[in-house]
Protein backbone atom coordinates (compact mmCIF):
# COMPACT_ATOMS: atom_id res chain seq x y z
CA UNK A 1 -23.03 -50.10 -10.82
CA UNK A 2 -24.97 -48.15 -12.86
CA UNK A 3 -25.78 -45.35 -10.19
CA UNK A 4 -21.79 -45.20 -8.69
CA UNK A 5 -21.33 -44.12 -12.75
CA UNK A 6 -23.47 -41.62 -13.23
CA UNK A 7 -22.67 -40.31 -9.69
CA UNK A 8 -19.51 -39.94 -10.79
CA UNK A 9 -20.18 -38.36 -14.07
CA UNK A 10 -22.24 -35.87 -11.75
CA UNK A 11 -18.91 -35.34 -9.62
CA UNK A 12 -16.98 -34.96 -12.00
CA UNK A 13 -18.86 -32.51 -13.91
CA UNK A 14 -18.99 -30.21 -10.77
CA UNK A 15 -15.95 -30.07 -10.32
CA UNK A 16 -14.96 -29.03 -13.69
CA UNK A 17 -17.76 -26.48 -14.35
CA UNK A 18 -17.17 -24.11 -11.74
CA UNK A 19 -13.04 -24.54 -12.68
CA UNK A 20 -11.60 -20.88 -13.92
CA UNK A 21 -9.94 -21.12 -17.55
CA UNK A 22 -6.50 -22.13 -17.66
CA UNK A 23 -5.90 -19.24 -20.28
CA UNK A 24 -3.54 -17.13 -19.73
CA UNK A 25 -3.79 -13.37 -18.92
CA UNK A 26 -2.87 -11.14 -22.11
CA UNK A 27 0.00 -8.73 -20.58
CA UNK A 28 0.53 -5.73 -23.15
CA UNK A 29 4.35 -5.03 -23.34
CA UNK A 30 4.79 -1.73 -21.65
CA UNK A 31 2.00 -2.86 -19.46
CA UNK A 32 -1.60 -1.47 -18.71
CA UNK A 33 -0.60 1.87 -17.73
CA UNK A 34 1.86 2.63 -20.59
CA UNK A 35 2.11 6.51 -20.39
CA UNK A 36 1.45 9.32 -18.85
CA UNK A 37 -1.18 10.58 -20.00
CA UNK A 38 -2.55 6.89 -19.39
CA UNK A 39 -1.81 7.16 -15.55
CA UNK A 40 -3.23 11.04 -15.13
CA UNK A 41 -6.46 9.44 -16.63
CA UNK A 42 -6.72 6.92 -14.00
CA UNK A 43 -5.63 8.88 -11.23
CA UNK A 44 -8.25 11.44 -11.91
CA UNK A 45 -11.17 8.71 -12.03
CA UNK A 46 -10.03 7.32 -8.69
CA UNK A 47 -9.65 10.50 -7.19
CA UNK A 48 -12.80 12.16 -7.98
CA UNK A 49 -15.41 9.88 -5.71
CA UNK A 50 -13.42 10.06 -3.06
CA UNK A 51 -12.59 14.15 -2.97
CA UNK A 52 -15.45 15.18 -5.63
CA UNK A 53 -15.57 16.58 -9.16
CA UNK A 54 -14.86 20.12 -8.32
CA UNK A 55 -11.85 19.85 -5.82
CA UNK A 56 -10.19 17.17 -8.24
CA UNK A 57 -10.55 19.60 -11.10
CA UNK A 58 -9.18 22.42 -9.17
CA UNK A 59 -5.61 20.64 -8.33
CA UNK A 60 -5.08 20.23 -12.19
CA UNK A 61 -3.06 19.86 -14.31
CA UNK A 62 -1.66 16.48 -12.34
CA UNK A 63 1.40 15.64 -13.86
CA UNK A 64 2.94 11.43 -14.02
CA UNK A 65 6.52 10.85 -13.19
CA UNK A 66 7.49 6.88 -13.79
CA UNK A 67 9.76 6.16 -10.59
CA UNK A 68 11.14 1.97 -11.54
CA UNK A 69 7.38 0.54 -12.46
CA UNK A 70 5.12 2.48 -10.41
CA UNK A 71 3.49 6.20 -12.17
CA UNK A 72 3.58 8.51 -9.14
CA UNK A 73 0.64 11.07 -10.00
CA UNK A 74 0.33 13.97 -8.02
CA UNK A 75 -1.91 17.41 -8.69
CA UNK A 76 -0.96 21.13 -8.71
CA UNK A 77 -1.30 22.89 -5.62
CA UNK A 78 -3.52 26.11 -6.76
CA UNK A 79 -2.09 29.20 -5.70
CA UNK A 80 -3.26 32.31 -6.57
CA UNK A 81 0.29 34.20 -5.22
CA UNK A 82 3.96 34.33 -6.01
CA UNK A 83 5.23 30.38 -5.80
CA UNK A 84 8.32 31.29 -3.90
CA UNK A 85 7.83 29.92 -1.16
CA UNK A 86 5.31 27.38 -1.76
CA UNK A 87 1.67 27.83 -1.93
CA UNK A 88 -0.03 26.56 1.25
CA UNK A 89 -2.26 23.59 1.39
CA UNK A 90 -1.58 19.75 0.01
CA UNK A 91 -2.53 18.22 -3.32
CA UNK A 92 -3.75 14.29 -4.60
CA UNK A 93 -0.81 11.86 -4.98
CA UNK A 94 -2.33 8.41 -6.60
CA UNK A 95 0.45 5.44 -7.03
CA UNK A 96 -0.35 3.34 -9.64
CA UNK A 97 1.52 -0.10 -11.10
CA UNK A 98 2.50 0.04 -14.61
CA UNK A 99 2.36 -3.16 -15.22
CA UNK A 100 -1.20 -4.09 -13.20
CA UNK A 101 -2.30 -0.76 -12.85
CA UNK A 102 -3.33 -1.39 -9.59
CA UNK A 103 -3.85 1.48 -7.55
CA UNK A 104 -1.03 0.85 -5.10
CA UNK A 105 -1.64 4.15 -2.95
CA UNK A 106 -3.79 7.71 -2.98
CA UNK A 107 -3.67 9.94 -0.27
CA UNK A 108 -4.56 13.66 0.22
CA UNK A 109 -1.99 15.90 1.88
CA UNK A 110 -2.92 18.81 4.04
């Protein structure tokens, strides 16, 4: 009798150590990614290992447009010539959740 208890005990401790907290989350009210200026900053330090330091830099400033509850980020195609038409070439777009700020998409366009 003694031994089925303190097997138990063992069990039951087990299965409750390894258990995640049952506290909640803290959500900030306008989310993790409040602002602009908020978004830019993340977009830029998710950007820059994957295209480098230097070609992240040069597609600055990016500008932050809140589309529903997703920051669309995108960079500044650099042009050296009149912008009518458009400058050639593709700049960083990073998609990032308000909310989560979860990087929901980046991409590179030609």
């Amino acid at each position: 009798m003694q031994r089925l208890r303190l097997l138990s005990l063992v069990v039951l401790a087990s299965l409750t150590c390894g258990q995640p907290s049952q506290r909640s989350s803290v959500v900030p009210k306008a989310g993790f990614v409040p602002d602009a200026v908020t978004a830019v900053s993340i977009a830029e330090a998710v950007l820059t290992p994957v295209y480098g330091k230097d070609q992240v830099a040069s597609e600055g400033p990016f500008k932050a447009v809140l589309k529903g509850d997703v920051w669309v980020v995108t960079g500044t195609v650099p042009c050296e010539g009149p912008t009518d038409p458009p400058c050639p070439g593709g700049a960083a777009e990073v998609r990032i959740s308000k909310r989560s700020g979860a990087i929901l998409f980046m991409t590179h366009y030609q």
